[in-house]
C-alpha atoms as a PDB file:
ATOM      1  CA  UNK A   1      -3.661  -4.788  12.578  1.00  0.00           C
ATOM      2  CA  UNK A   2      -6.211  -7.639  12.994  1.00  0.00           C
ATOM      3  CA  UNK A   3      -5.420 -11.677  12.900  1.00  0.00           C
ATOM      4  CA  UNK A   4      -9.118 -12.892  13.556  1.00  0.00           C
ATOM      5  CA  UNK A   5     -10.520 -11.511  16.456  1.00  0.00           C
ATOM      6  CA  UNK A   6      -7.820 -10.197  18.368  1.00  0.00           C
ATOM      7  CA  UNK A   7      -6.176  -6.702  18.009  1.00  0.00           C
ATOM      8  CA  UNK A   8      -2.120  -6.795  17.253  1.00  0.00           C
ATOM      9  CA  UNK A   9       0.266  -3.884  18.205  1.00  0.00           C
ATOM     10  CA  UNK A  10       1.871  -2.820  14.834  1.00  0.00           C
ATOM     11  CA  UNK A  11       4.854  -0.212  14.254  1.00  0.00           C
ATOM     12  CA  UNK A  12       5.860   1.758  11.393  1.00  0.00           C
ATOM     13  CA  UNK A  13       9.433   2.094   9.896  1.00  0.00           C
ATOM     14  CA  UNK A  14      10.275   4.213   7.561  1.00  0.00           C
ATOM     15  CA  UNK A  15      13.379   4.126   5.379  1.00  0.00           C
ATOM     16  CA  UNK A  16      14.364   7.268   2.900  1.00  0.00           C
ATOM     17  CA  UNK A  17      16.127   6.687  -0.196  1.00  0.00           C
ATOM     18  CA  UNK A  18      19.831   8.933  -0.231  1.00  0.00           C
ATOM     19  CA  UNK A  19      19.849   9.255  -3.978  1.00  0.00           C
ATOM     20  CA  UNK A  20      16.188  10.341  -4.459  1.00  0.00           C
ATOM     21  CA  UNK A  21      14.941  12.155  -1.178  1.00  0.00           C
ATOM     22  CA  UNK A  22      11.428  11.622  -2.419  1.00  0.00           C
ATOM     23  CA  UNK A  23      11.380   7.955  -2.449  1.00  0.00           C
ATOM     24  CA  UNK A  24      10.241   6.782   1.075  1.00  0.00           C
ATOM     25  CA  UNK A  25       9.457   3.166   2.071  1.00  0.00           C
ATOM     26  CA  UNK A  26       6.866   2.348   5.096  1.00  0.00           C
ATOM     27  CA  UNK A  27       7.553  -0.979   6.288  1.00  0.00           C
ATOM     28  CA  UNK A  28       4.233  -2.051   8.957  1.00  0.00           C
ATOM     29  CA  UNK A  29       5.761  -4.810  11.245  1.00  0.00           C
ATOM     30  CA  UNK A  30       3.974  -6.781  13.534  1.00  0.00           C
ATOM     31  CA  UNK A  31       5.387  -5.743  17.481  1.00  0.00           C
ATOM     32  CA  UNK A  32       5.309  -9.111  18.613  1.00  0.00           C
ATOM     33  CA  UNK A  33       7.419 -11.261  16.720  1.00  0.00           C
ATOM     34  CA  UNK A  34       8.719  -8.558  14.351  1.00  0.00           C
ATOM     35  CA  UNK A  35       6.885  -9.798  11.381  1.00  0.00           C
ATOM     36  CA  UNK A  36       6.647  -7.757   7.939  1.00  0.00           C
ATOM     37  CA  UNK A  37       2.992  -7.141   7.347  1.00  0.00           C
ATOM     38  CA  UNK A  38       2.659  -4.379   4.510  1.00  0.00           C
ATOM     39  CA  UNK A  39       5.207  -1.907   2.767  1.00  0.00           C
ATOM     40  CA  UNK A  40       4.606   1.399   0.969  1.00  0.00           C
ATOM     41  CA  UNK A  41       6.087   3.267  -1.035  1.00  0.00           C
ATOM     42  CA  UNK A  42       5.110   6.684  -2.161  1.00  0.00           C
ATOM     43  CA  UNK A  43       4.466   7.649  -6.204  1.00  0.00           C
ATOM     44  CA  UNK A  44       5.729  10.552  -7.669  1.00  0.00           C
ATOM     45  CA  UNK A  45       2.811  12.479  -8.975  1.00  0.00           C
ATOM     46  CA  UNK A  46       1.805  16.087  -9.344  1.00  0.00           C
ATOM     47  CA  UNK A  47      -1.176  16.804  -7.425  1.00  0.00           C
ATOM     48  CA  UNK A  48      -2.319  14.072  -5.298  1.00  0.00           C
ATOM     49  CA  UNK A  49       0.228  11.518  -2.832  1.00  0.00           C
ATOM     50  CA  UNK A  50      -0.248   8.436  -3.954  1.00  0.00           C
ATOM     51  CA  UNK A  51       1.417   4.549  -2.390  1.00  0.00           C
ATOM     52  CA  UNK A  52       1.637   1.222  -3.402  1.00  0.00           C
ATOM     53  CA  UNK A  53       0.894  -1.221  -1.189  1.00  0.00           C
ATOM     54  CA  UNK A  54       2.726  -4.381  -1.157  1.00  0.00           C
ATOM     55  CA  UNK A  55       3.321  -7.444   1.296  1.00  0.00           C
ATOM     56  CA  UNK A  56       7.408  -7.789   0.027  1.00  0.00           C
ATOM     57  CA  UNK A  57       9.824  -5.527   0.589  1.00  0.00           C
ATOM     58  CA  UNK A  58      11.542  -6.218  -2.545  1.00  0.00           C
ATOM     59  CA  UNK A  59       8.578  -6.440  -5.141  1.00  0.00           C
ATOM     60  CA  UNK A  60       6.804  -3.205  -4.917  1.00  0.00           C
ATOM     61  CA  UNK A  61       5.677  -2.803  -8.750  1.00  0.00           C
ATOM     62  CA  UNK A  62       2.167  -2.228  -9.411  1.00  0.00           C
ATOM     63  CA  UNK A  63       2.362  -5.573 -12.072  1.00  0.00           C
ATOM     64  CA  UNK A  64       4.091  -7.651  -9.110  1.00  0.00           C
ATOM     65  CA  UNK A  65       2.678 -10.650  -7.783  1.00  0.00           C
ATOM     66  CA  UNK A  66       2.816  -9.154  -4.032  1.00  0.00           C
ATOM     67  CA  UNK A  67       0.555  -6.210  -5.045  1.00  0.00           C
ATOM     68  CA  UNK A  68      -1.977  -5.671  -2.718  1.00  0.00           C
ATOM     69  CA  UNK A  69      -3.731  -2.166  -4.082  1.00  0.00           C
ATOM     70  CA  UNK A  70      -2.806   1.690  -3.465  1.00  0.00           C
ATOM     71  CA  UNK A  71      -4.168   4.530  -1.749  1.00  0.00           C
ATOM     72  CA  UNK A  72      -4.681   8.206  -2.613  1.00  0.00           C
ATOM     73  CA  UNK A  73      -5.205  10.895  -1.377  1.00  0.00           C
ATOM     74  CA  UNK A  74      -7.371  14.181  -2.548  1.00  0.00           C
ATOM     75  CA  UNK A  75      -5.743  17.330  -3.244  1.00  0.00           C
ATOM     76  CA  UNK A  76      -5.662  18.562   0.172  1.00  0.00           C
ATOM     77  CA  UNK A  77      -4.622  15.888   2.129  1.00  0.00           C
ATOM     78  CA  UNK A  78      -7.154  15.347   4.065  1.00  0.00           C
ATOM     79  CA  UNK A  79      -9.165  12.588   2.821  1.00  0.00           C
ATOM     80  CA  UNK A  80      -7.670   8.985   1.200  1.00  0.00           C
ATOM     81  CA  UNK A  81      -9.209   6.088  -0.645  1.00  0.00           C
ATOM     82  CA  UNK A  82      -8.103   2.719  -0.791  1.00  0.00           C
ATOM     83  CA  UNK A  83      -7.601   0.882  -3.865  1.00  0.00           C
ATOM     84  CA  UNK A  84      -7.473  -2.979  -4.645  1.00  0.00           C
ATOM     85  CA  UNK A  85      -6.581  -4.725  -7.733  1.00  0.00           C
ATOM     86  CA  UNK A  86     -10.239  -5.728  -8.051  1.00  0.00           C
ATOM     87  CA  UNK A  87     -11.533  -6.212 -11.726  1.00  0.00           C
ATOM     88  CA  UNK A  88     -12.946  -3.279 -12.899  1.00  0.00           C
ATOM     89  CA  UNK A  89     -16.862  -3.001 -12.946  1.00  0.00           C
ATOM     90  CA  UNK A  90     -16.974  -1.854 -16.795  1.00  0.00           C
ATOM     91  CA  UNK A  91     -14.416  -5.040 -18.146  1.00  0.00           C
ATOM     92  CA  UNK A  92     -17.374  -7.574 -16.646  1.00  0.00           C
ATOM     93  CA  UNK A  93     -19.151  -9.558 -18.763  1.00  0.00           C
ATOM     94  CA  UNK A  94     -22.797  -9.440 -18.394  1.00  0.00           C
ATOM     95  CA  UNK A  95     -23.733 -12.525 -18.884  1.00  0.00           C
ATOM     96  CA  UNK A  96     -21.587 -14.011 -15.986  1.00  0.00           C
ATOM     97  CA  UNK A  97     -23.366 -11.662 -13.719  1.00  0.00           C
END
């Protein structure tokens, strides 16, 4: 975790859902005050892992105002992009550019 140009100690909680064992929260809080930073929360989906990224605990929909972007991973495992809501490149209109 960065805040301008000093380094902050982070740690990582993470809380399982009982009903749906598949569900799992990360909550990222900052070590020296205790601070919420980010939460995650893993999608369900067939092939890849896939979390939404979110700065509420509460909000964690992909429509939600407290959306910050997702990340996925490839098939393996071994590799993950990052994903902002960003407008997408083909939805521009040319002439603004």
């Amino acid at each position: 975790c960065f805040e301008g140009p000093e380094m902050r100690l982070c740690y990582i909680k993470r809380i399982k859902d009982v009903k749906s064992n598949s569900w799992v929260k990360y909550l990222m809080h900052s070590q020296q005050d205790d601070k919420l930073l980010l939460v995650a929360r893993r999608r369900k989906r067939s092939n890849v892992s896939e979390f939404v990224i979110s700065i509420s605990a509460d909000d964690l929909s992909r429509h939600g105002g407290s959306f910050l972007g997702s990340m996925r991973s490839n098939f393996l495992g071994t590799q993950y992009c990052v994903y902002d809501k960003g407008i997408n490149p083909d939805e521009i209109d040319p002439t603004i550019v």
